[in-house]
PDB file of N, CA and C in Angstrom:
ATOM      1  N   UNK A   1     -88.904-124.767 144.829  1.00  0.00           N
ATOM      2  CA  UNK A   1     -89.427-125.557 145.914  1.00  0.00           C
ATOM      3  C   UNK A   1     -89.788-124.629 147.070  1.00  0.00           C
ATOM      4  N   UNK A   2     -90.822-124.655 147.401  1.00  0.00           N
ATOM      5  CA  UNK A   2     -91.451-124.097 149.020  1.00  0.00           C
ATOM      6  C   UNK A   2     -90.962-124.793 150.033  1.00  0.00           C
ATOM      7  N   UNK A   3     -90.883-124.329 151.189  1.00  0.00           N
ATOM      8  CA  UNK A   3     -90.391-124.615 152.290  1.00  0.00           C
ATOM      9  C   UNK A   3     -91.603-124.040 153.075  1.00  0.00           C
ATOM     10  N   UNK A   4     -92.257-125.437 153.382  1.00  0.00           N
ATOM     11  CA  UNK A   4     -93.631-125.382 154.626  1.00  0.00           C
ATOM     12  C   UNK A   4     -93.043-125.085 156.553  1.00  0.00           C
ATOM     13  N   UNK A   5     -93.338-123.713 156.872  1.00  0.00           N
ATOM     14  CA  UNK A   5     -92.739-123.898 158.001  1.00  0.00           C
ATOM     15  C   UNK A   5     -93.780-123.805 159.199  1.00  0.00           C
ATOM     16  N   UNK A   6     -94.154-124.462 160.028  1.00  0.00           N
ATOM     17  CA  UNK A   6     -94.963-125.059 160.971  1.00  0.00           C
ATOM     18  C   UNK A   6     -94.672-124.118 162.205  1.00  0.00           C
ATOM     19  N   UNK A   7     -94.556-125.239 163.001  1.00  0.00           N
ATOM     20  CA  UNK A   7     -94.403-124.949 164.236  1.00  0.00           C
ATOM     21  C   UNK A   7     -93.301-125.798 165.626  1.00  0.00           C
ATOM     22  N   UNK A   8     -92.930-125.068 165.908  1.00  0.00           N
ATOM     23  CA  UNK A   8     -91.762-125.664 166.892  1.00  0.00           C
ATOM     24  C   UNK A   8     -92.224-125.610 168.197  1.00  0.00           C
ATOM     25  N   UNK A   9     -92.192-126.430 169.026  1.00  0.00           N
ATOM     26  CA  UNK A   9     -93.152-127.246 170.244  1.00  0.00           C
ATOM     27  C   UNK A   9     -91.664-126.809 171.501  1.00  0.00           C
ATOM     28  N   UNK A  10     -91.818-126.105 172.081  1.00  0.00           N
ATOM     29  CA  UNK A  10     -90.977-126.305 173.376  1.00  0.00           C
ATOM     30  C   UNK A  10     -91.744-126.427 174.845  1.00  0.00           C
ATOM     31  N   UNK A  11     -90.665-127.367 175.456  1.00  0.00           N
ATOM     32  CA  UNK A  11     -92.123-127.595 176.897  1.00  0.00           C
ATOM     33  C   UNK A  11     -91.553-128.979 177.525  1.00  0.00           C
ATOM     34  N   UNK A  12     -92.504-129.001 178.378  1.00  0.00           N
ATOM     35  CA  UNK A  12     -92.075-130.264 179.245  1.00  0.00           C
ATOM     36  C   UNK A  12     -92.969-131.413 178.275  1.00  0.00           C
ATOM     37  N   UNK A  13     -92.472-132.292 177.286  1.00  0.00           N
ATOM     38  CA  UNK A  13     -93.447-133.235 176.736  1.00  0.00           C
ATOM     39  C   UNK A  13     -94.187-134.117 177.432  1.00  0.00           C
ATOM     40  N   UNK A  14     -94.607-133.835 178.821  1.00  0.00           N
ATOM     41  CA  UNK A  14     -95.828-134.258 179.324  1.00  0.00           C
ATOM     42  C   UNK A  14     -96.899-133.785 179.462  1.00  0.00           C
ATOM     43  N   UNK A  15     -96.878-132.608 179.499  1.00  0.00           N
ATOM     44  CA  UNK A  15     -97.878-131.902 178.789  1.00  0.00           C
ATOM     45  C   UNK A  15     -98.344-131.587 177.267  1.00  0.00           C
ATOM     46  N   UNK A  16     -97.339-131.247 176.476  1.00  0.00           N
ATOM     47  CA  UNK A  16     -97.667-130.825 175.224  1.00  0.00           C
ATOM     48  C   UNK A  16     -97.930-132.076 174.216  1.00  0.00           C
ATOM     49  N   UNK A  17     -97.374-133.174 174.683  1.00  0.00           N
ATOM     50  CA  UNK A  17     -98.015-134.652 173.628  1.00  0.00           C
ATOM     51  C   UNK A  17     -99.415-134.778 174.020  1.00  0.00           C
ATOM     52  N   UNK A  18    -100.237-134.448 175.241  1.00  0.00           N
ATOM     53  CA  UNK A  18    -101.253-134.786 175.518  1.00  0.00           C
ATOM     54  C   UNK A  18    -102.117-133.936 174.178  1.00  0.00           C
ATOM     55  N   UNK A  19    -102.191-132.992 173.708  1.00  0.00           N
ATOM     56  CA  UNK A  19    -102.713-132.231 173.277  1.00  0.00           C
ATOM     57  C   UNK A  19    -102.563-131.921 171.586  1.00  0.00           C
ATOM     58  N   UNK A  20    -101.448-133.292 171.358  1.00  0.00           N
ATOM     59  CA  UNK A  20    -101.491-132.931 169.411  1.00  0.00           C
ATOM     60  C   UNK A  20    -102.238-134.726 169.285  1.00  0.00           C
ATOM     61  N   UNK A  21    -102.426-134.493 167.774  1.00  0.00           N
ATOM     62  CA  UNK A  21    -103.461-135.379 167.203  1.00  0.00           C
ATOM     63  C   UNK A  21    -102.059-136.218 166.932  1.00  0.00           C
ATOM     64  N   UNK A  22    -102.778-138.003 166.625  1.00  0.00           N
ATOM     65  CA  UNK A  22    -101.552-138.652 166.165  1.00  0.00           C
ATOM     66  C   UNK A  22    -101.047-138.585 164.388  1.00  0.00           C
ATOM     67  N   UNK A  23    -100.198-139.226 164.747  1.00  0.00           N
ATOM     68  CA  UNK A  23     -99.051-138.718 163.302  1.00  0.00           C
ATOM     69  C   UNK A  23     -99.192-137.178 162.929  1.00  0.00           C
ATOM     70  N   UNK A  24     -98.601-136.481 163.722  1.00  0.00           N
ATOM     71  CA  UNK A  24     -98.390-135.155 163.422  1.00  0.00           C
ATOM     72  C   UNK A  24     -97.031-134.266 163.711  1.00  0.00           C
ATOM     73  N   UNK A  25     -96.261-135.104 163.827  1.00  0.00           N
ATOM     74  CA  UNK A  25     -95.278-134.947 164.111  1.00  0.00           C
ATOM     75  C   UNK A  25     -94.213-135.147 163.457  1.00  0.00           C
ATOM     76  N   UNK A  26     -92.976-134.271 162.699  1.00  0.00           N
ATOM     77  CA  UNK A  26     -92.106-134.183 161.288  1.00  0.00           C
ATOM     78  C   UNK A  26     -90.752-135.207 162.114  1.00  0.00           C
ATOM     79  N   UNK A  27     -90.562-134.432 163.397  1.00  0.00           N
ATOM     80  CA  UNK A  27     -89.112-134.447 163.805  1.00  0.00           C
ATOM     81  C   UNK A  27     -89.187-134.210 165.483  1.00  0.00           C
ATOM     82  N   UNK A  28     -89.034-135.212 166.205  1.00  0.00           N
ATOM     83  CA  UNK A  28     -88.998-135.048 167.426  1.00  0.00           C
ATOM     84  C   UNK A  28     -87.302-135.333 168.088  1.00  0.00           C
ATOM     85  N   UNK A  29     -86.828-134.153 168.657  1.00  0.00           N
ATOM     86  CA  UNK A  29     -85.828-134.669 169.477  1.00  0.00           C
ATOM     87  C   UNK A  29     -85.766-134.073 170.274  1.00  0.00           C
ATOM     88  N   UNK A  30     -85.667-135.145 171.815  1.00  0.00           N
ATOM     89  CA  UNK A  30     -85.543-134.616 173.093  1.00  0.00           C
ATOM     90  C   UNK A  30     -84.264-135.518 173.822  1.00  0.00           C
ATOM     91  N   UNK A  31     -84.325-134.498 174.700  1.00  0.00           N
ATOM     92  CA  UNK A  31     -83.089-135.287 175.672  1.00  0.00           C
ATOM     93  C   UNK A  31     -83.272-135.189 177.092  1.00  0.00           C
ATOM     94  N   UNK A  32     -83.922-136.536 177.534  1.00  0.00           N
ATOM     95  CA  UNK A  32     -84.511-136.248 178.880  1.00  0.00           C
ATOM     96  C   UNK A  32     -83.430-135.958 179.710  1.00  0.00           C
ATOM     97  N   UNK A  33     -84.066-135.921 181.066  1.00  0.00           N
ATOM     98  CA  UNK A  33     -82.922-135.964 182.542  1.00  0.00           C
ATOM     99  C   UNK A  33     -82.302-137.044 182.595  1.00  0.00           C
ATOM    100  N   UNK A  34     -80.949-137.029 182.784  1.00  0.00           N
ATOM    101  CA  UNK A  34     -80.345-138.002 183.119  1.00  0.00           C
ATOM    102  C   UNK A  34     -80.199-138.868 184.421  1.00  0.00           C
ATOM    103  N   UNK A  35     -80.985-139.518 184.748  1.00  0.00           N
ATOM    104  CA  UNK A  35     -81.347-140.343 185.575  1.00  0.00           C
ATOM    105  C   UNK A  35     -81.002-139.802 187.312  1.00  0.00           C
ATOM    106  N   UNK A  36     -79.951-140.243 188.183  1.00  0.00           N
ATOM    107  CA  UNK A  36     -80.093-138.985 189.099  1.00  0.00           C
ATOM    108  C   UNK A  36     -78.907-138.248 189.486  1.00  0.00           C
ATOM    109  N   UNK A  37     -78.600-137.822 187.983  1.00  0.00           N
ATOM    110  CA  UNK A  37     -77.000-137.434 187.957  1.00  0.00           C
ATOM    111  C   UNK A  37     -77.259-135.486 188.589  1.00  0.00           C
ATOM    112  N   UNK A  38     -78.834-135.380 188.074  1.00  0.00           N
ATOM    113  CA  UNK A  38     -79.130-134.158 188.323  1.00  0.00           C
ATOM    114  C   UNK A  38     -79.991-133.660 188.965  1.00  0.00           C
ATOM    115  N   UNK A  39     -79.789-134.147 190.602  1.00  0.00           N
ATOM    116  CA  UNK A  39     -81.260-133.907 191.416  1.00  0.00           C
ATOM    117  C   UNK A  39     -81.545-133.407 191.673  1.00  0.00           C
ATOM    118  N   UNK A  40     -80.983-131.499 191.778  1.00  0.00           N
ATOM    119  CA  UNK A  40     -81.575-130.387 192.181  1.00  0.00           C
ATOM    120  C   UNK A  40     -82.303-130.039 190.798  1.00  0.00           C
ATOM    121  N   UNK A  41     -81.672-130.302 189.549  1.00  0.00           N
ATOM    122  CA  UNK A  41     -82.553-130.019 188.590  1.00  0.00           C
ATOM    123  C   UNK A  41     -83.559-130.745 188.022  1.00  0.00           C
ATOM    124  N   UNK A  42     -83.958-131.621 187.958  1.00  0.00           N
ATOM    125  CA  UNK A  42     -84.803-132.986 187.822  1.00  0.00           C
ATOM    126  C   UNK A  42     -85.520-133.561 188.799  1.00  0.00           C
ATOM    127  N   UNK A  43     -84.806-133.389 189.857  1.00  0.00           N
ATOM    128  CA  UNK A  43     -85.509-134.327 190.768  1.00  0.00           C
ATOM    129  C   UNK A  43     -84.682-135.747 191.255  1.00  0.00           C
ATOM    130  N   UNK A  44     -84.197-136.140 190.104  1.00  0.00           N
ATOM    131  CA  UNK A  44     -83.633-137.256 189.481  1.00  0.00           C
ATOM    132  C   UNK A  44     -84.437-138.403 190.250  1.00  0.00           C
ATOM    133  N   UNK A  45     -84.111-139.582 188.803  1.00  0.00           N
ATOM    134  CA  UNK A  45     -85.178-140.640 188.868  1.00  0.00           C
ATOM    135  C   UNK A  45     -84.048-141.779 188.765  1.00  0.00           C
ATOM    136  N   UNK A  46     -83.758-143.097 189.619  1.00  0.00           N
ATOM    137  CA  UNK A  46     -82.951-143.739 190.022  1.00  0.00           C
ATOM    138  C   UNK A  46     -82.889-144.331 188.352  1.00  0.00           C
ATOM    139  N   UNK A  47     -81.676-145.163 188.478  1.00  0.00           N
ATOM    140  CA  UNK A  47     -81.231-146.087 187.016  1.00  0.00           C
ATOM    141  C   UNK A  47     -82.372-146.989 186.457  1.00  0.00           C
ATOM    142  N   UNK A  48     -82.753-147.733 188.276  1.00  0.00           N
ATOM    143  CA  UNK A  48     -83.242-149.055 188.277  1.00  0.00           C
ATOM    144  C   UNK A  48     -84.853-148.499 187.890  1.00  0.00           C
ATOM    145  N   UNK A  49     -84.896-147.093 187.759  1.00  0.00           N
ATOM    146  CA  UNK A  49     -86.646-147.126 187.304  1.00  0.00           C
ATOM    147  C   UNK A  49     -87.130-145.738 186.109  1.00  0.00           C
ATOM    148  N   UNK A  50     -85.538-145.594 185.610  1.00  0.00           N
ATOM    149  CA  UNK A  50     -85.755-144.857 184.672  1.00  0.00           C
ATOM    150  C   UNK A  50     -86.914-145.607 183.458  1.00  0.00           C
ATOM    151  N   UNK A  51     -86.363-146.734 183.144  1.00  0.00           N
ATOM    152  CA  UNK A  51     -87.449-147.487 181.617  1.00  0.00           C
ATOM    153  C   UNK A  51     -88.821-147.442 181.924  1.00  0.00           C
ATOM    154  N   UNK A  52     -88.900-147.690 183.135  1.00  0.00           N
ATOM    155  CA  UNK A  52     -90.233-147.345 183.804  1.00  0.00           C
ATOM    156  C   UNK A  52     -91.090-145.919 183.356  1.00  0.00           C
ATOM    157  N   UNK A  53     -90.443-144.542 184.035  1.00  0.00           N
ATOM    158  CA  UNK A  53     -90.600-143.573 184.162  1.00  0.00           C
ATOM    159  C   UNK A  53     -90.425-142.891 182.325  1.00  0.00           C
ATOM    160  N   UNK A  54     -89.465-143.532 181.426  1.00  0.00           N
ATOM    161  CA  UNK A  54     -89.427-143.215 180.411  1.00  0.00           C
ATOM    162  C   UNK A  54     -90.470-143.553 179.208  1.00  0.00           C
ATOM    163  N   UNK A  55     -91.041-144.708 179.414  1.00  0.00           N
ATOM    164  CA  UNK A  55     -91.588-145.417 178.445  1.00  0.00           C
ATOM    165  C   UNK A  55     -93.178-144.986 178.336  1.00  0.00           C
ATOM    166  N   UNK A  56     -93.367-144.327 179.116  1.00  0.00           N
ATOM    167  CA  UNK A  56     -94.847-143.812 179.029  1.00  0.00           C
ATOM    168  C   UNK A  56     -94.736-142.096 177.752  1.00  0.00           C
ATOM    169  N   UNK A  57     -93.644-141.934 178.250  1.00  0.00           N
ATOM    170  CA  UNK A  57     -93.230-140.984 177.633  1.00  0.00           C
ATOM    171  C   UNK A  57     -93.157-141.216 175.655  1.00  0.00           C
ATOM    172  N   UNK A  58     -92.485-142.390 175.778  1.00  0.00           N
ATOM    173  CA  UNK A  58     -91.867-143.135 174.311  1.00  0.00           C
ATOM    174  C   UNK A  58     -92.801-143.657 173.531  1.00  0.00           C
ATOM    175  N   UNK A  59     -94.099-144.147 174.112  1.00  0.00           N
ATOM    176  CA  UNK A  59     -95.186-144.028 173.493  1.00  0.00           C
ATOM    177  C   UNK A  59     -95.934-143.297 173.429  1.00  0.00           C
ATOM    178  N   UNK A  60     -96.468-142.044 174.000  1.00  0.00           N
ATOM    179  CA  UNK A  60     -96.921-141.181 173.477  1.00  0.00           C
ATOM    180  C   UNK A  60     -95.909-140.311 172.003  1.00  0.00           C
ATOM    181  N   UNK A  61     -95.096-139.852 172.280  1.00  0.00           N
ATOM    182  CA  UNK A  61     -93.768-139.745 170.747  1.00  0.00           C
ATOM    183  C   UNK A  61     -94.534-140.350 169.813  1.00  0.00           C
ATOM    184  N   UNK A  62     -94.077-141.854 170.102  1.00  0.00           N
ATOM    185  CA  UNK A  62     -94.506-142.749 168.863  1.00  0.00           C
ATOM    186  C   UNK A  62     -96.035-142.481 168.541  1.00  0.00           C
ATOM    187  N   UNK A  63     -96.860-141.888 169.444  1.00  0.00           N
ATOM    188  CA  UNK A  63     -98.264-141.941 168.770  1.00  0.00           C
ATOM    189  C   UNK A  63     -98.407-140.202 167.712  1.00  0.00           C
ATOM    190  N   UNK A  64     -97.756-139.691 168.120  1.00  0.00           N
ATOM    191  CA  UNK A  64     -97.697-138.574 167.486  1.00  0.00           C
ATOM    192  C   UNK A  64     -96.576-138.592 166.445  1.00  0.00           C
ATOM    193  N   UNK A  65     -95.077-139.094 165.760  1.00  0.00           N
ATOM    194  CA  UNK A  65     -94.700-138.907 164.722  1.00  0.00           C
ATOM    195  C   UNK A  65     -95.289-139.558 163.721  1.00  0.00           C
ATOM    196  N   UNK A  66     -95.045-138.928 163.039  1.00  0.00           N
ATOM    197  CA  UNK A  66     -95.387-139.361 161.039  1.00  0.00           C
ATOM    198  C   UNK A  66     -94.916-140.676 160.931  1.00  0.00           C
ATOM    199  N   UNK A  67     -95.375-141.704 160.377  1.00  0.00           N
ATOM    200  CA  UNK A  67     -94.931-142.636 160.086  1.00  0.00           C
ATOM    201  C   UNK A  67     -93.258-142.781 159.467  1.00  0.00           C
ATOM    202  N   UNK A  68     -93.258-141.578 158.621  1.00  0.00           N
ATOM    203  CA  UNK A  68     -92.003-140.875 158.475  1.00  0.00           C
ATOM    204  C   UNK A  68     -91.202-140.064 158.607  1.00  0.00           C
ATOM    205  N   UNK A  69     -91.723-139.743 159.840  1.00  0.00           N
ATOM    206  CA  UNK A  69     -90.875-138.838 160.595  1.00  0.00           C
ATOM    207  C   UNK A  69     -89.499-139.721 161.539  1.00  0.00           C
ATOM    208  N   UNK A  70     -88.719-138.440 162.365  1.00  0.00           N
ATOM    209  CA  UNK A  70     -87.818-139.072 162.575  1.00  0.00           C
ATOM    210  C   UNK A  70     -87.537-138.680 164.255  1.00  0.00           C
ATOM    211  N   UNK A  71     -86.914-139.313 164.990  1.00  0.00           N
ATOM    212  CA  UNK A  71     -87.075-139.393 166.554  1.00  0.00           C
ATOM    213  C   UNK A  71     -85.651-139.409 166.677  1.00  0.00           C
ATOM    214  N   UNK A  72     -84.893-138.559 167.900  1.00  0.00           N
ATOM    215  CA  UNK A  72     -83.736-138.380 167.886  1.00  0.00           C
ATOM    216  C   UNK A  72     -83.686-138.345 169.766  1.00  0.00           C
ATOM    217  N   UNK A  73     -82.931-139.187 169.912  1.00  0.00           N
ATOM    218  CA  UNK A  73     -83.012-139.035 171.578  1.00  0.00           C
ATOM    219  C   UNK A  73     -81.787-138.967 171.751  1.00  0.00           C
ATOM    220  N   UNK A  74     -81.576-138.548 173.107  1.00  0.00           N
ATOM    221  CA  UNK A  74     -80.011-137.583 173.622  1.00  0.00           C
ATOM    222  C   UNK A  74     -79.695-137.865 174.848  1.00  0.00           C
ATOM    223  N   UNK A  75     -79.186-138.940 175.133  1.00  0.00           N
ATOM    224  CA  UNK A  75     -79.313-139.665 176.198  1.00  0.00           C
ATOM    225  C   UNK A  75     -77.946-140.008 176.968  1.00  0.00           C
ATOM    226  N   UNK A  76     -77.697-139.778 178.330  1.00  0.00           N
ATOM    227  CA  UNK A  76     -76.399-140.290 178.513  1.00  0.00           C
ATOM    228  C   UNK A  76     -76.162-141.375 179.534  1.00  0.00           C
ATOM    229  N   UNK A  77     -75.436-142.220 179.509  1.00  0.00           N
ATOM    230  CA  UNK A  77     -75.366-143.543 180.689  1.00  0.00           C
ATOM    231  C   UNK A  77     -74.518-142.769 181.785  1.00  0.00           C
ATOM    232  N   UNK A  78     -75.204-143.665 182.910  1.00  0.00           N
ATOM    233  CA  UNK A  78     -74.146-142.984 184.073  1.00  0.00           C
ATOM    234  C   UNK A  78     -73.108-144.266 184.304  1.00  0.00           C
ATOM    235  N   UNK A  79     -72.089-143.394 184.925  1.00  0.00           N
ATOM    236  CA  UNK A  79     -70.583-144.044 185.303  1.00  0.00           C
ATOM    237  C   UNK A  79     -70.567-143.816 186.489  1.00  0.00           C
ATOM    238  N   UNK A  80     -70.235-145.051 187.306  1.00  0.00           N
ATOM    239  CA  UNK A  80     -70.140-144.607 188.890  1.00  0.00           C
ATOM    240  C   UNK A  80     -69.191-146.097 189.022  1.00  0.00           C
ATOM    241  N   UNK A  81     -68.081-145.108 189.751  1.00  0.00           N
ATOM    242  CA  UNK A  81     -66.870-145.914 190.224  1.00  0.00           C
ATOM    243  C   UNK A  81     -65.877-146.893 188.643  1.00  0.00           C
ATOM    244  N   UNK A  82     -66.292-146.702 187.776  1.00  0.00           N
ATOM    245  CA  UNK A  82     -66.176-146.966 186.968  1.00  0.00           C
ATOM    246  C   UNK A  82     -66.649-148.304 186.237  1.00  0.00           C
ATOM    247  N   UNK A  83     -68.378-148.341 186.936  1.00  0.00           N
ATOM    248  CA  UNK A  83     -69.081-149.346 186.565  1.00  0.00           C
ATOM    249  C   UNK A  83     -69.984-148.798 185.491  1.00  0.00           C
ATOM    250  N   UNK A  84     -70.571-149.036 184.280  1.00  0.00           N
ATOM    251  CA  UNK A  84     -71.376-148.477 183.478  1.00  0.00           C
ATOM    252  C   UNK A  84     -73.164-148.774 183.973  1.00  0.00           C
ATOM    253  N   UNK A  85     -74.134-147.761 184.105  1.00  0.00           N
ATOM    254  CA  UNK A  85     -75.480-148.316 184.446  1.00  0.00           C
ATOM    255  C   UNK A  85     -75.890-148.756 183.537  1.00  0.00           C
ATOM    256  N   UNK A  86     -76.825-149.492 182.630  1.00  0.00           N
ATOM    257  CA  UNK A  86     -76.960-150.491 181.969  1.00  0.00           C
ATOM    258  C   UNK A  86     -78.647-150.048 181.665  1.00  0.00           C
ATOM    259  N   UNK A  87     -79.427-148.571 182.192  1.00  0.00           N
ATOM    260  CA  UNK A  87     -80.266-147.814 181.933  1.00  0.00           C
ATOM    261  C   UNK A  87     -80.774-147.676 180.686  1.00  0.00           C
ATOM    262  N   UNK A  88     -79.628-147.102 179.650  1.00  0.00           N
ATOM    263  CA  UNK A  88     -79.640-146.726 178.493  1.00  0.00           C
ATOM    264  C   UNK A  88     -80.207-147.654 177.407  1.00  0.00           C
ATOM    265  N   UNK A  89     -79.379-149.475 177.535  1.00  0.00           N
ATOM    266  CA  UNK A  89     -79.393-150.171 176.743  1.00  0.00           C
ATOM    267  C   UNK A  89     -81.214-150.934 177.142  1.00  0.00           C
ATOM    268  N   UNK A  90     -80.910-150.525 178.430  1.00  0.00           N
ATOM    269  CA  UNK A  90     -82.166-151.494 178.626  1.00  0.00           C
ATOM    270  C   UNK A  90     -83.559-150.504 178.091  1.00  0.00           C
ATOM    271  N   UNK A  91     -83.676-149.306 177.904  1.00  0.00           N
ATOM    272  CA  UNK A  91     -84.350-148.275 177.648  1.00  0.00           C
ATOM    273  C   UNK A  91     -84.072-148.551 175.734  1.00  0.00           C
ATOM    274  N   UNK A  92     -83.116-148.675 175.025  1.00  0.00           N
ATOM    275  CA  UNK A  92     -83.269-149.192 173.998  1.00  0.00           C
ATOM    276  C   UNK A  92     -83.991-150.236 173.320  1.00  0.00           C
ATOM    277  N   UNK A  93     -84.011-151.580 174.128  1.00  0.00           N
ATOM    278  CA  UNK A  93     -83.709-152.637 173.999  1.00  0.00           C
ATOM    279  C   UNK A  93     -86.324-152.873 174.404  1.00  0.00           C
ATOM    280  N   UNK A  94     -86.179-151.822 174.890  1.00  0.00           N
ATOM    281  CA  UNK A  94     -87.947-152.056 175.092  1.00  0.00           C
ATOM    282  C   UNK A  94     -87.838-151.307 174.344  1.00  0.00           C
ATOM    283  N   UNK A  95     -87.301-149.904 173.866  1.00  0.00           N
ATOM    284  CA  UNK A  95     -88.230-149.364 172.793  1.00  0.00           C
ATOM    285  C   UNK A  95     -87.907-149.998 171.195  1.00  0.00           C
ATOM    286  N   UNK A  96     -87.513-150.908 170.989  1.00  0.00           N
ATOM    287  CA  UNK A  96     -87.868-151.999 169.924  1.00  0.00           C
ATOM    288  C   UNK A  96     -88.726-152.471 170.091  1.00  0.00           C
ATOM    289  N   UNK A  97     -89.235-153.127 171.138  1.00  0.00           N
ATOM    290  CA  UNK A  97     -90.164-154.060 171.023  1.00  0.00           C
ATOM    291  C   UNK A  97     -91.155-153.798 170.272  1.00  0.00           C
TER     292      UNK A  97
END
């Protein structure tokens, strides 16, 4: 058996999805910023408008993997005071739709 080896994509995926053709993609996994747990490094983007800020993102992905390819996201909820943000699920819960 051969082993086809391609190419490995590193970058900010707002730029580099603009620029591949769709379904071309084996294996995508990213793990964005975590919402604004990290604002000198990110910027950070509040809870209440992460799905917002994410989902433009989640469809371009989807226009570029393989029908059988596979999407791996790395995502973490924030905890504050020991309330859970509710970011994550709701960021799940549209990318079903």
């Amino acid at each position: 058996m051969k082993i086809k080896t391609e190419l490995i994509r590193l970058g900010d995926c707002r730029q580099i999805l603009n620029n591949l053709p769709d379904n071309c993609v084996d294996l995508i996994f990213t793990s964005p910023p975590y919402t604004d747990q990290r604002k000198n490094t990110y910027s950070g983007i509040p809870p209440n408008k992460y799905v917002d800020w994410f989902f433009p993102i989640a469809e371009q992905l989807l226009r570029v993997l393989k029908p059988i390819g596979s999407f791996v996201l790395n995502i973490k909820e924030r905890v504050v005071n020991g309330e859970r943000s509710t970011y994550v699920i709701e960021l799940i819960l549209e990318m079903r739709k």
